[in-house]
PDB file of N, CA and C in Angstrom:
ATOM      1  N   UNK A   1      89.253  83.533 132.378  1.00  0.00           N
ATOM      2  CA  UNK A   1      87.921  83.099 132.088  1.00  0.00           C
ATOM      3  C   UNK A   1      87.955  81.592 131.863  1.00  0.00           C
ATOM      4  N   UNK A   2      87.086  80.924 132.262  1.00  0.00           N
ATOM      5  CA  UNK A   2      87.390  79.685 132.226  1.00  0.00           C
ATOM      6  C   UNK A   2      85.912  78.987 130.932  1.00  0.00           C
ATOM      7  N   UNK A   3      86.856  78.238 130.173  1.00  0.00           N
ATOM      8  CA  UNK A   3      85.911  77.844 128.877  1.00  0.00           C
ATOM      9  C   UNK A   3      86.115  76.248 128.978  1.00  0.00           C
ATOM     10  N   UNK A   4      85.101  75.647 129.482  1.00  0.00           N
ATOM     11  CA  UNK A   4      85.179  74.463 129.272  1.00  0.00           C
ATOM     12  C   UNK A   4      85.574  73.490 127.772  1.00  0.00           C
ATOM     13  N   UNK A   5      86.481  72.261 127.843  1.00  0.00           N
ATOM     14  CA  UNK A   5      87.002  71.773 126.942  1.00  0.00           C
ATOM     15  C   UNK A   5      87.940  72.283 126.260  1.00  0.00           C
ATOM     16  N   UNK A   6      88.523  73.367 127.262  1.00  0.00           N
ATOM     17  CA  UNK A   6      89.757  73.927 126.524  1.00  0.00           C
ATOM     18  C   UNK A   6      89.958  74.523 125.043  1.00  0.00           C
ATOM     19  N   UNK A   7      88.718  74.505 124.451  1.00  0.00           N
ATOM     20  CA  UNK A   7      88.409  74.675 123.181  1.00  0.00           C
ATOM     21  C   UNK A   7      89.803  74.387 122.445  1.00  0.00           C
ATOM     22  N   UNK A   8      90.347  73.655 122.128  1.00  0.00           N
ATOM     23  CA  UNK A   8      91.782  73.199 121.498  1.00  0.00           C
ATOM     24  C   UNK A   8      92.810  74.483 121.941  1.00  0.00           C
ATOM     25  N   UNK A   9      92.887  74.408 120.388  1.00  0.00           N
ATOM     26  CA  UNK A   9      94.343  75.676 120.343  1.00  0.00           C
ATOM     27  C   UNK A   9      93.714  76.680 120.351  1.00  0.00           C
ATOM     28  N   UNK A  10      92.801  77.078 120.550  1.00  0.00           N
ATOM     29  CA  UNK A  10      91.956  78.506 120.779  1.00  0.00           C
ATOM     30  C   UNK A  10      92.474  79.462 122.102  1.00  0.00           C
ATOM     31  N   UNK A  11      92.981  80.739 121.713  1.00  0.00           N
ATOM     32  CA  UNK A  11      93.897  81.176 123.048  1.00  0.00           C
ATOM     33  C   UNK A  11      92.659  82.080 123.686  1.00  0.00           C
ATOM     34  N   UNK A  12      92.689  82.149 125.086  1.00  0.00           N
ATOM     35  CA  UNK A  12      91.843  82.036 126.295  1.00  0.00           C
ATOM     36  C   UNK A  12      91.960  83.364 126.770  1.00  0.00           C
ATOM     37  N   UNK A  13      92.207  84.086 125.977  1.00  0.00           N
ATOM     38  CA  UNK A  13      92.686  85.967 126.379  1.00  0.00           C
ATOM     39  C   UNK A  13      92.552  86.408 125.626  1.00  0.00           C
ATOM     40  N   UNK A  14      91.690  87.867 126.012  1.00  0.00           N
ATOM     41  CA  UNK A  14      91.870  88.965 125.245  1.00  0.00           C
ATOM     42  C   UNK A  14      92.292  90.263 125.578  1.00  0.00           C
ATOM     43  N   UNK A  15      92.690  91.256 124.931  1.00  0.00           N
ATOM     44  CA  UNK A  15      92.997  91.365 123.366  1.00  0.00           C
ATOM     45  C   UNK A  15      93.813  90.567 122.936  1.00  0.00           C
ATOM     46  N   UNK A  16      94.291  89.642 122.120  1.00  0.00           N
ATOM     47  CA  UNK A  16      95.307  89.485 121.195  1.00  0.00           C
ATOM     48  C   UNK A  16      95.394  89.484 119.668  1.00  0.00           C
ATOM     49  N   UNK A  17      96.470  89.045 119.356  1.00  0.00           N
ATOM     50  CA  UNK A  17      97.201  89.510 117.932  1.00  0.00           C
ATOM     51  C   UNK A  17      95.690  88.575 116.530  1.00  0.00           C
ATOM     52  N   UNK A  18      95.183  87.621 117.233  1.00  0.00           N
ATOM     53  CA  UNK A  18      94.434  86.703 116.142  1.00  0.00           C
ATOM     54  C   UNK A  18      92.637  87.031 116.296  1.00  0.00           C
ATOM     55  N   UNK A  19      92.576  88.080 117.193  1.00  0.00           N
ATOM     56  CA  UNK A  19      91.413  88.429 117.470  1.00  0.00           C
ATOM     57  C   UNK A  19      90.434  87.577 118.095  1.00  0.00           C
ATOM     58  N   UNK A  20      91.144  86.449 118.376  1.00  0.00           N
ATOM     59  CA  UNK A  20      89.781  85.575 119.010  1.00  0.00           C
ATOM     60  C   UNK A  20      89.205  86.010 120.374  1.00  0.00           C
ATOM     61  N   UNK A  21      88.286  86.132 121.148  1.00  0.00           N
ATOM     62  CA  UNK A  21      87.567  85.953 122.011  1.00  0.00           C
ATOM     63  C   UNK A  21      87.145  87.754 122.251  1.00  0.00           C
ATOM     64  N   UNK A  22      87.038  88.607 121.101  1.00  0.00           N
ATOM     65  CA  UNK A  22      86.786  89.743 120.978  1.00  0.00           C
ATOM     66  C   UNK A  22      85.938  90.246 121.934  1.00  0.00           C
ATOM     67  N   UNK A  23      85.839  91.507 122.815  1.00  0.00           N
ATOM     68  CA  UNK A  23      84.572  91.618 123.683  1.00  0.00           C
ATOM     69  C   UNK A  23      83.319  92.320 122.397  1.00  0.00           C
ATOM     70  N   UNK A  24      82.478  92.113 122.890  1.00  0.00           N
ATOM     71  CA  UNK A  24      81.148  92.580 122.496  1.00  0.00           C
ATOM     72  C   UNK A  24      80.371  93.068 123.115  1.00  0.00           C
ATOM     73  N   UNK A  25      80.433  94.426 122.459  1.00  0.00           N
ATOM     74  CA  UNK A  25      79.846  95.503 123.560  1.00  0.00           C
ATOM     75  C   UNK A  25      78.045  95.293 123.957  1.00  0.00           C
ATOM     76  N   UNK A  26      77.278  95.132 122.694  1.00  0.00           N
ATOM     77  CA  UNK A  26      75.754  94.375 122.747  1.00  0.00           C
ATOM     78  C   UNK A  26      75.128  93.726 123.930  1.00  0.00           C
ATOM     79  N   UNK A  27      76.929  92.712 124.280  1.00  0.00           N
ATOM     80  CA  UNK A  27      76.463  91.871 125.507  1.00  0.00           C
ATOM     81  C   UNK A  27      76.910  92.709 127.287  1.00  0.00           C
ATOM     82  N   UNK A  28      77.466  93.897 126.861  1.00  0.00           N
ATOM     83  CA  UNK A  28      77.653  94.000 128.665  1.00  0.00           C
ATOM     84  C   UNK A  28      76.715  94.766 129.213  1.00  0.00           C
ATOM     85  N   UNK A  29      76.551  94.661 130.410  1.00  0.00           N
ATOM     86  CA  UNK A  29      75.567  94.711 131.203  1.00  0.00           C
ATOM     87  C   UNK A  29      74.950  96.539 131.219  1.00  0.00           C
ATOM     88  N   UNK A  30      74.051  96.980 131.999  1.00  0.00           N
ATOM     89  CA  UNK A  30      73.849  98.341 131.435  1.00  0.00           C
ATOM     90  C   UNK A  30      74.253  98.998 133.157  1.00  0.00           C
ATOM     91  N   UNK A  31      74.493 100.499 132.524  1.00  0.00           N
ATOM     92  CA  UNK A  31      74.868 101.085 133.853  1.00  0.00           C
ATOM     93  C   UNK A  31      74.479 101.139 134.958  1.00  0.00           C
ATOM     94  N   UNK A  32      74.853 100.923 136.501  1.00  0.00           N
ATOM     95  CA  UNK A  32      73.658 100.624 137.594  1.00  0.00           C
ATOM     96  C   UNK A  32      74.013 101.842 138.228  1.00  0.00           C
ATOM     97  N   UNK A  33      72.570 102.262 138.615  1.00  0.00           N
ATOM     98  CA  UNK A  33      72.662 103.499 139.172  1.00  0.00           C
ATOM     99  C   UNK A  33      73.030 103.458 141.112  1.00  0.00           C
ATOM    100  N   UNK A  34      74.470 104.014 141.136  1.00  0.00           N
ATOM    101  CA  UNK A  34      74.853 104.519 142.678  1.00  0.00           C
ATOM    102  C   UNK A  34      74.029 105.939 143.183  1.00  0.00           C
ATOM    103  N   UNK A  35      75.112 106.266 144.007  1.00  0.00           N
ATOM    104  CA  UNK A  35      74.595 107.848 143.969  1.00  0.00           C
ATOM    105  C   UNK A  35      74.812 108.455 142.537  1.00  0.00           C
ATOM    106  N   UNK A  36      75.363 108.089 141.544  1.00  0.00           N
ATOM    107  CA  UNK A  36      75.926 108.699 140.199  1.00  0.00           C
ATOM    108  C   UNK A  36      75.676 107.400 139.838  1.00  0.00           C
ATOM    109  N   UNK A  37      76.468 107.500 138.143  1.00  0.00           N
ATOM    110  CA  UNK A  37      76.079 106.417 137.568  1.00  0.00           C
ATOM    111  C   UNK A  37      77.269 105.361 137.100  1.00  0.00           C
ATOM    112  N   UNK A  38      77.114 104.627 137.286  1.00  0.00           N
ATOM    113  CA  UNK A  38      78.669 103.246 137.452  1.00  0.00           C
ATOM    114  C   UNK A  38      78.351 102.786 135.676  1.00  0.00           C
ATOM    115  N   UNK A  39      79.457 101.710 135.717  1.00  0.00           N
ATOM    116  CA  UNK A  39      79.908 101.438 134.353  1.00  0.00           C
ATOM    117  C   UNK A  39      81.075 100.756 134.132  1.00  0.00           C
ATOM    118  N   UNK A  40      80.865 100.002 133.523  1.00  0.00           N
ATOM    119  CA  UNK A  40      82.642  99.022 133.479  1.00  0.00           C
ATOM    120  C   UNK A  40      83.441 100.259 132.783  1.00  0.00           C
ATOM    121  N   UNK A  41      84.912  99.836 133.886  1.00  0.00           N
ATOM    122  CA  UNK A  41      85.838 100.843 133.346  1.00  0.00           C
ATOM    123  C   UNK A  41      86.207  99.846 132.152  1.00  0.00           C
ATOM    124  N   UNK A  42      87.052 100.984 131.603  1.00  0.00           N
ATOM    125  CA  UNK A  42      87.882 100.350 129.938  1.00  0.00           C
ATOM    126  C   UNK A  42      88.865 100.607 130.268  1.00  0.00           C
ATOM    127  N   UNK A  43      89.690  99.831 130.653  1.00  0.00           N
ATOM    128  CA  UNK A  43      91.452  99.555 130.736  1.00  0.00           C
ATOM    129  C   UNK A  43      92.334 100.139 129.937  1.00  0.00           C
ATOM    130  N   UNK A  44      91.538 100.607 128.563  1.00  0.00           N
ATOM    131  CA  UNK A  44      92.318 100.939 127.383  1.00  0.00           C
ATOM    132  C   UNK A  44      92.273 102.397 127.322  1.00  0.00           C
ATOM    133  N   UNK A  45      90.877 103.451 128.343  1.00  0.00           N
ATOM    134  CA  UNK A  45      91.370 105.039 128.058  1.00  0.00           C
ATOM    135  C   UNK A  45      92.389 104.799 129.149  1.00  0.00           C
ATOM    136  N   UNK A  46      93.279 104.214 129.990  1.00  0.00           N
ATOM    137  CA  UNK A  46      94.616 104.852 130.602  1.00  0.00           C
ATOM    138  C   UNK A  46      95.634 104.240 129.632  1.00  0.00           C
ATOM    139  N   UNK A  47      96.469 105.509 129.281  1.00  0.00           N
ATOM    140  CA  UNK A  47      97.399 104.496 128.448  1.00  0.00           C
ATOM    141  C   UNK A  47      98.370 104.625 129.514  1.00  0.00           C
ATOM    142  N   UNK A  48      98.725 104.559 131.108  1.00  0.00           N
ATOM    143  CA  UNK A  48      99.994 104.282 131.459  1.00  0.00           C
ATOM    144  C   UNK A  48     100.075 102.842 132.058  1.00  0.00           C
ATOM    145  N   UNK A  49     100.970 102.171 131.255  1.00  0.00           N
ATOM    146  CA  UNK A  49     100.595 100.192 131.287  1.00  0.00           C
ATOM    147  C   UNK A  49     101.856  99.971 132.438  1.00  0.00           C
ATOM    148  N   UNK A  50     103.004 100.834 132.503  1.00  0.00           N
ATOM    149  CA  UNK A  50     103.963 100.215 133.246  1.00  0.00           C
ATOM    150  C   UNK A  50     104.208 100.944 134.950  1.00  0.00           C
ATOM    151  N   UNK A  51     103.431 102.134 135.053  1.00  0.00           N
ATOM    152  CA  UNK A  51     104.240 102.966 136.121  1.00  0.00           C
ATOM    153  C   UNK A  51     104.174 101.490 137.480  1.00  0.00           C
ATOM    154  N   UNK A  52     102.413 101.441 137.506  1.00  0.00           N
ATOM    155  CA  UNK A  52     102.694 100.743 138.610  1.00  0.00           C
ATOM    156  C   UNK A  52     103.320  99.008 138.458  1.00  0.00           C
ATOM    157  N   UNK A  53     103.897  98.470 137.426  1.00  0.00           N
ATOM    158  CA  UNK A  53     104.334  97.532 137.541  1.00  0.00           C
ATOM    159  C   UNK A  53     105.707  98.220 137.985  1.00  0.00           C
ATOM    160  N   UNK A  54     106.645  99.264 137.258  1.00  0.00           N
ATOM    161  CA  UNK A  54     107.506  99.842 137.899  1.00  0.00           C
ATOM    162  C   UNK A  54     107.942 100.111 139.099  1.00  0.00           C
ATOM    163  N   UNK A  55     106.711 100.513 139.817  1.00  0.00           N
ATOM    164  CA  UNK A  55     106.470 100.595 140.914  1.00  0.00           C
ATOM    165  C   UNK A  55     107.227  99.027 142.514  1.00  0.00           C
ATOM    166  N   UNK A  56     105.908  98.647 141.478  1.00  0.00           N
ATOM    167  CA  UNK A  56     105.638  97.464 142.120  1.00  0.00           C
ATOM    168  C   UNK A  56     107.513  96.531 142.247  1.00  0.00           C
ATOM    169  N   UNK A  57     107.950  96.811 141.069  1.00  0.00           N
ATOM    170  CA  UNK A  57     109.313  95.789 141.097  1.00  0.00           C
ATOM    171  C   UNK A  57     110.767  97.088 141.864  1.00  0.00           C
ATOM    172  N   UNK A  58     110.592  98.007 141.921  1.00  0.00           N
ATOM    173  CA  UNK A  58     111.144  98.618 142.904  1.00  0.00           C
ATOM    174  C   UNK A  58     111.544  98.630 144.127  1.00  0.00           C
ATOM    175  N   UNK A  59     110.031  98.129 145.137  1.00  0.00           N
ATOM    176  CA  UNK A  59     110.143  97.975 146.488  1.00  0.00           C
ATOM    177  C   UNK A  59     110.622  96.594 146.651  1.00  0.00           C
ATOM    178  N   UNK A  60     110.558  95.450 145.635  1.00  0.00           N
ATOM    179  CA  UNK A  60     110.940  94.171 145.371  1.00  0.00           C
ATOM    180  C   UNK A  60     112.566  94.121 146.328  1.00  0.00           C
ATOM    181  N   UNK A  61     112.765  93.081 147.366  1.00  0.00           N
ATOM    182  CA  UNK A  61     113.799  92.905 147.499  1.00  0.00           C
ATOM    183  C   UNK A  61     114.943  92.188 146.507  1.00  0.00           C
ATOM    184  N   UNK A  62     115.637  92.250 146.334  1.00  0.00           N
ATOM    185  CA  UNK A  62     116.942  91.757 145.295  1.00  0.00           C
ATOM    186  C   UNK A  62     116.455  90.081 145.266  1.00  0.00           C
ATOM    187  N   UNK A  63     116.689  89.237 146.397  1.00  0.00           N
ATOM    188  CA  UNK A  63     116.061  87.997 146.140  1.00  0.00           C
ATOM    189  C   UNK A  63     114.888  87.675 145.938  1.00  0.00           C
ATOM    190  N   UNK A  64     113.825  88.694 145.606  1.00  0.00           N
ATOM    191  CA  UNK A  64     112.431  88.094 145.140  1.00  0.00           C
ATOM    192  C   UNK A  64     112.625  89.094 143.164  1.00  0.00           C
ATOM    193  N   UNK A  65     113.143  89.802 143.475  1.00  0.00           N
ATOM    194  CA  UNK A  65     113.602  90.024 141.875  1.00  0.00           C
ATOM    195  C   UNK A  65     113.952  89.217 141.245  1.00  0.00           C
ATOM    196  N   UNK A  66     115.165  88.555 141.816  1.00  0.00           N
ATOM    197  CA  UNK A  66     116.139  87.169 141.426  1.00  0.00           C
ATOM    198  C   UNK A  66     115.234  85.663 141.101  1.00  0.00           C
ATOM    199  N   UNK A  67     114.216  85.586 141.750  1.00  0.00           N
ATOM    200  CA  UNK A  67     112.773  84.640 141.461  1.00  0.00           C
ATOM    201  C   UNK A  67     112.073  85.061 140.282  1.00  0.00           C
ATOM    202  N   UNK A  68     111.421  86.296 140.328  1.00  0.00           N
ATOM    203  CA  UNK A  68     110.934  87.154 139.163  1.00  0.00           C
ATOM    204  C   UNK A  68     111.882  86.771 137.855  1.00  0.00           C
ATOM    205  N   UNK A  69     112.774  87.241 137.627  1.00  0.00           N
ATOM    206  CA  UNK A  69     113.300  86.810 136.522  1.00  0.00           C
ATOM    207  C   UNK A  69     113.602  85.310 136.323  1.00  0.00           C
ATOM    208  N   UNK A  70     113.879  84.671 137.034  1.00  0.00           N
ATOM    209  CA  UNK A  70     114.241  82.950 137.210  1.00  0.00           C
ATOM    210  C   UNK A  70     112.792  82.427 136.351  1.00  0.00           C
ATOM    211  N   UNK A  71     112.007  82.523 137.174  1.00  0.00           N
ATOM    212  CA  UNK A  71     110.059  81.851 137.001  1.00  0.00           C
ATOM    213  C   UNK A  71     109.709  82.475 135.683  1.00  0.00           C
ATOM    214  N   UNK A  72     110.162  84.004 135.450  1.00  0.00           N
ATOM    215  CA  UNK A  72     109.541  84.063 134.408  1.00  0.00           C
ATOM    216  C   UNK A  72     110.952  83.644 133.195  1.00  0.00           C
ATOM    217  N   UNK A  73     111.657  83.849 132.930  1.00  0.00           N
ATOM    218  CA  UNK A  73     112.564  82.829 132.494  1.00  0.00           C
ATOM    219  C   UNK A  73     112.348  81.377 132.041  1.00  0.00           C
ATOM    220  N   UNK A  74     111.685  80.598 132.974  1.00  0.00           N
ATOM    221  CA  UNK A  74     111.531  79.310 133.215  1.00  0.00           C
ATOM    222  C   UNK A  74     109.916  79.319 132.104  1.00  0.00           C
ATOM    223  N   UNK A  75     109.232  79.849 132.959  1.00  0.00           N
ATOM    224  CA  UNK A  75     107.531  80.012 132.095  1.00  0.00           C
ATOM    225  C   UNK A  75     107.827  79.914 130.844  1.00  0.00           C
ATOM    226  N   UNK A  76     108.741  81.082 130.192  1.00  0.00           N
ATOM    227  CA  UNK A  76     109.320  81.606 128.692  1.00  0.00           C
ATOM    228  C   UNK A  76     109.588  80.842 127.907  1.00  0.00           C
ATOM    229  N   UNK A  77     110.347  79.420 128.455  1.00  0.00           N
ATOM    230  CA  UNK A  77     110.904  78.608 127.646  1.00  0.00           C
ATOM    231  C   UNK A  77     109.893  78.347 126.668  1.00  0.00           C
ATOM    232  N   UNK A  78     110.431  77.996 125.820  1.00  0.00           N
ATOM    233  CA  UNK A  78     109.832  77.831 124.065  1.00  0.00           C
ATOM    234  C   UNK A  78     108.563  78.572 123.629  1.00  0.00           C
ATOM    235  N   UNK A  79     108.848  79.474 124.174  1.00  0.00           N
ATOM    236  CA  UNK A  79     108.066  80.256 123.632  1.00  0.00           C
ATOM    237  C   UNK A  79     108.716  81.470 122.357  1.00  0.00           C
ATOM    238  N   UNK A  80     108.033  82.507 121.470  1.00  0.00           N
ATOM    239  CA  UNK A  80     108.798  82.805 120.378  1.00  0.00           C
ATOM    240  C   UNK A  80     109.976  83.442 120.941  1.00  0.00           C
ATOM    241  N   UNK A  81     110.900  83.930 120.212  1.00  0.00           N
ATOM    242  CA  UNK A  81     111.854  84.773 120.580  1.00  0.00           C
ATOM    243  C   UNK A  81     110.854  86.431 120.359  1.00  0.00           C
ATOM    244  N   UNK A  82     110.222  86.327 118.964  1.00  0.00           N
ATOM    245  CA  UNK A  82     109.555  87.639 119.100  1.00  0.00           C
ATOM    246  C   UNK A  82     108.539  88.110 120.792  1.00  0.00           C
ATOM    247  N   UNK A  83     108.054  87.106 121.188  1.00  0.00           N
ATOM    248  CA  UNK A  83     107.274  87.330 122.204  1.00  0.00           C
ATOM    249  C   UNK A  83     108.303  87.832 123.272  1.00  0.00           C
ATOM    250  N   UNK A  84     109.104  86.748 123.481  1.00  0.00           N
ATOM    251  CA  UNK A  84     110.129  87.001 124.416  1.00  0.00           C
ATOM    252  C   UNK A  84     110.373  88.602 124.603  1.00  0.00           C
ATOM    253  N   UNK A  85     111.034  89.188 123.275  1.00  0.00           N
ATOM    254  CA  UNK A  85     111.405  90.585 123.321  1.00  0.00           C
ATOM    255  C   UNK A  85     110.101  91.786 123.550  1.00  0.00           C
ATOM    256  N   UNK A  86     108.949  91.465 122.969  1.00  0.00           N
ATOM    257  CA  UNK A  86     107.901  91.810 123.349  1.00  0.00           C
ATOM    258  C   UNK A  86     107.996  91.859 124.729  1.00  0.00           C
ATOM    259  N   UNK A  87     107.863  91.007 125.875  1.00  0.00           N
ATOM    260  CA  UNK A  87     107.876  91.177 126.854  1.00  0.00           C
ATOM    261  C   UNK A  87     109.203  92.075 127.691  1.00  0.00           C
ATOM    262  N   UNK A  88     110.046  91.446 127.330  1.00  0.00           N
ATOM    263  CA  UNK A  88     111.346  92.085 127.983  1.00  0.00           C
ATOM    264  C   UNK A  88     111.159  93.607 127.596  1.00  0.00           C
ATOM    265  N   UNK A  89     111.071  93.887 126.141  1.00  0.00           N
ATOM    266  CA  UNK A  89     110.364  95.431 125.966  1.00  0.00           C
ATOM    267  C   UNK A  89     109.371  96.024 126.743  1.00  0.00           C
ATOM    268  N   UNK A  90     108.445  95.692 127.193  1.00  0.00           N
ATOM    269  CA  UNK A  90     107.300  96.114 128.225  1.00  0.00           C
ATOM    270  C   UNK A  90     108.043  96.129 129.621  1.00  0.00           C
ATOM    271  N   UNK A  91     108.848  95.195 129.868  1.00  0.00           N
ATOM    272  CA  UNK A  91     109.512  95.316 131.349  1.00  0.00           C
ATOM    273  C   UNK A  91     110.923  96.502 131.178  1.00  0.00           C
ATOM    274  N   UNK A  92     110.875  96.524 130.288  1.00  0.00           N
ATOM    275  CA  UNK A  92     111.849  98.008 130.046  1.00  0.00           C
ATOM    276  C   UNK A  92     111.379  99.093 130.400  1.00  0.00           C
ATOM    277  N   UNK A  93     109.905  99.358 129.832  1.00  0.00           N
ATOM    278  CA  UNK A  93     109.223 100.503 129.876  1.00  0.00           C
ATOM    279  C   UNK A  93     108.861 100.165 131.723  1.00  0.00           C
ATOM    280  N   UNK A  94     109.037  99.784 132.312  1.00  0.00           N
ATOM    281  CA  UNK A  94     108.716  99.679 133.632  1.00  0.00           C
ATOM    282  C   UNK A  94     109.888  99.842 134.602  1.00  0.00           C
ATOM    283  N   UNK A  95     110.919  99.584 134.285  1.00  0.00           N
ATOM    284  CA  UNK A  95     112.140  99.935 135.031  1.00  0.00           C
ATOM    285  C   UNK A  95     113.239  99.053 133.976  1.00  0.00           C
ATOM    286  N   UNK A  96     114.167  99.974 133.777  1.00  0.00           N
ATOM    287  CA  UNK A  96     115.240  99.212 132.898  1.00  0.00           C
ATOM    288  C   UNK A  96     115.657  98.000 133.700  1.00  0.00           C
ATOM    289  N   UNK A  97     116.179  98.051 135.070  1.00  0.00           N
ATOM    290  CA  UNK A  97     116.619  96.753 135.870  1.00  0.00           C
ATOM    291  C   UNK A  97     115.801  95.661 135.437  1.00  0.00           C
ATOM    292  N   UNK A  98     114.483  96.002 135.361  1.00  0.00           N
ATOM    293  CA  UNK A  98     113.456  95.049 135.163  1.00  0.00           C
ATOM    294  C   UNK A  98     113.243  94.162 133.915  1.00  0.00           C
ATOM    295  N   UNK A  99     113.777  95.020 133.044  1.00  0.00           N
ATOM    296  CA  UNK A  99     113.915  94.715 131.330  1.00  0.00           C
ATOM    297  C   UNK A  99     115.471  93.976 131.913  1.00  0.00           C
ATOM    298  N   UNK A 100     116.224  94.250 131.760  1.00  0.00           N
ATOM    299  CA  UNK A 100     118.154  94.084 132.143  1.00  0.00           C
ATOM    300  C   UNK A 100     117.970  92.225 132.524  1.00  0.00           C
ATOM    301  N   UNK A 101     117.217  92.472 133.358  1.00  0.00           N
ATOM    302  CA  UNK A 101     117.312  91.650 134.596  1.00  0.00           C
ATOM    303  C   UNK A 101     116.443  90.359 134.133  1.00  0.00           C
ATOM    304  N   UNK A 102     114.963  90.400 133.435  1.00  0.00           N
ATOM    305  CA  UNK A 102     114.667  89.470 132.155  1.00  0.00           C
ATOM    306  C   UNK A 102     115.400  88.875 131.478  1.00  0.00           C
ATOM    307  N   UNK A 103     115.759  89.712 130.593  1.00  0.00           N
ATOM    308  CA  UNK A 103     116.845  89.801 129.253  1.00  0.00           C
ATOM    309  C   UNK A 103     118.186  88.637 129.605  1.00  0.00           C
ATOM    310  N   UNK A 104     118.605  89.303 130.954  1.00  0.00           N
ATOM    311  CA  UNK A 104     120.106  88.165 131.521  1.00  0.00           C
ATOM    312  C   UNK A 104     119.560  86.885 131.578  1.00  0.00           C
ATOM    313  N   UNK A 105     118.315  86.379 132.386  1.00  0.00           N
ATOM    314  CA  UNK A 105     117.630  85.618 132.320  1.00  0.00           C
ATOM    315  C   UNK A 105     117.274  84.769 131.549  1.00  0.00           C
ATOM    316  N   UNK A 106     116.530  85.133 130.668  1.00  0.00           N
ATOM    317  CA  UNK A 106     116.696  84.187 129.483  1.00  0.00           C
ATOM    318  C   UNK A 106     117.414  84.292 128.283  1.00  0.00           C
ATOM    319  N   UNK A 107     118.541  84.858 128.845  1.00  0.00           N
ATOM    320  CA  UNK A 107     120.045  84.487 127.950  1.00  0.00           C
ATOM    321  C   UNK A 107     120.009  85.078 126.662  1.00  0.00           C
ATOM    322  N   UNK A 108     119.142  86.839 126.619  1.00  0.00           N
ATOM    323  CA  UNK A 108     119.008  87.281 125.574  1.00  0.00           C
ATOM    324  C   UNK A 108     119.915  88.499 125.370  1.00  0.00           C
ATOM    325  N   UNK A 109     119.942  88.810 124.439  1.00  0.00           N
ATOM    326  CA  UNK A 109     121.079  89.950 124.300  1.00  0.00           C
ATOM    327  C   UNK A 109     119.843  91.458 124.464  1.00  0.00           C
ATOM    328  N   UNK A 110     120.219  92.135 125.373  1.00  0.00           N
ATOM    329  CA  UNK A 110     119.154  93.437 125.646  1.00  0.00           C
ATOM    330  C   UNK A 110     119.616  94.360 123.976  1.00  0.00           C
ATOM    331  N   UNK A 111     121.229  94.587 123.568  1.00  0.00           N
ATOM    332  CA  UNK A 111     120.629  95.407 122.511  1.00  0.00           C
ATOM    333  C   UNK A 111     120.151  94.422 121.075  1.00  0.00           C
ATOM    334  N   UNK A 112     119.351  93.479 121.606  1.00  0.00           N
ATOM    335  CA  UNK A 112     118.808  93.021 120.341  1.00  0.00           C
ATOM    336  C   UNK A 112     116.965  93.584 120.311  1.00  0.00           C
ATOM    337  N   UNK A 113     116.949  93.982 121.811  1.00  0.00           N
ATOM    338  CA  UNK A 113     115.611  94.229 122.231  1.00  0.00           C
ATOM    339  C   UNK A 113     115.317  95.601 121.492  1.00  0.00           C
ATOM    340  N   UNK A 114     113.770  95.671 120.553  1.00  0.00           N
ATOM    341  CA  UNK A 114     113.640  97.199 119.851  1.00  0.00           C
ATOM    342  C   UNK A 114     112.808  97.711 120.785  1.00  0.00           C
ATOM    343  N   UNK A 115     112.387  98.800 120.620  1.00  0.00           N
ATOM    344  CA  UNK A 115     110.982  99.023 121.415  1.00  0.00           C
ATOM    345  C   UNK A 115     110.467 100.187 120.790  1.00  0.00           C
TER     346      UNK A 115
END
């Protein structure tokens, strides 16, 4: 979403941990009628978050994996260590290689990772 003036340190996504940019249901739009009746989906009744990223890093050839972890590696830098494992945890739940293969990446120890 793009917010002009960058609003400072104000982070530009939601959901997160500080609650800023909360949706509000008041403001979305009302159902438009198809042959049936439409409606913004909610992302949040599926709870399966990893199959198709799983998926997706599977058919991945070995050298675009080897990028994948490099870039995101690189992105990562200074960022927390808690986040870090946060993430590498979510790429676990998607294929262990995928978590493994993070983790080597940015030079973290996998059994430090909880989940």
């Amino acid at each position: 979403m793009r917010t002009d003036g960058n609003f400072g340190s104000t982070i530009g996504y939601e959901p997160n941990q500080h609650q800023e940019w909360a949706q509000q249901p008041e403001f979305s739009e009302p159902p438009l009628e198809l042959q049936s009746v439409a409606t913004h989906w909610d992302h949040r009744e599926d709870d399966d978050y990893f199959t198709q990223a799983g998926n997706l890093f599977r058919i991945m050839p070995e050298d675009e994996k080897q990028r994948l972890f490099d870039n995101t590696a690189r992105a990562m830098d200074g960022v927390s260590i808690h986040i870090k494992h946060k993430h590498i945890a979510h790429a676990l739940q998607a294929d262990t290689a995928y978590g493994e293969g993070l983790a080597k990446a940015m030079e973290i120890n996998i059994e430090d990772i909880t989940q």
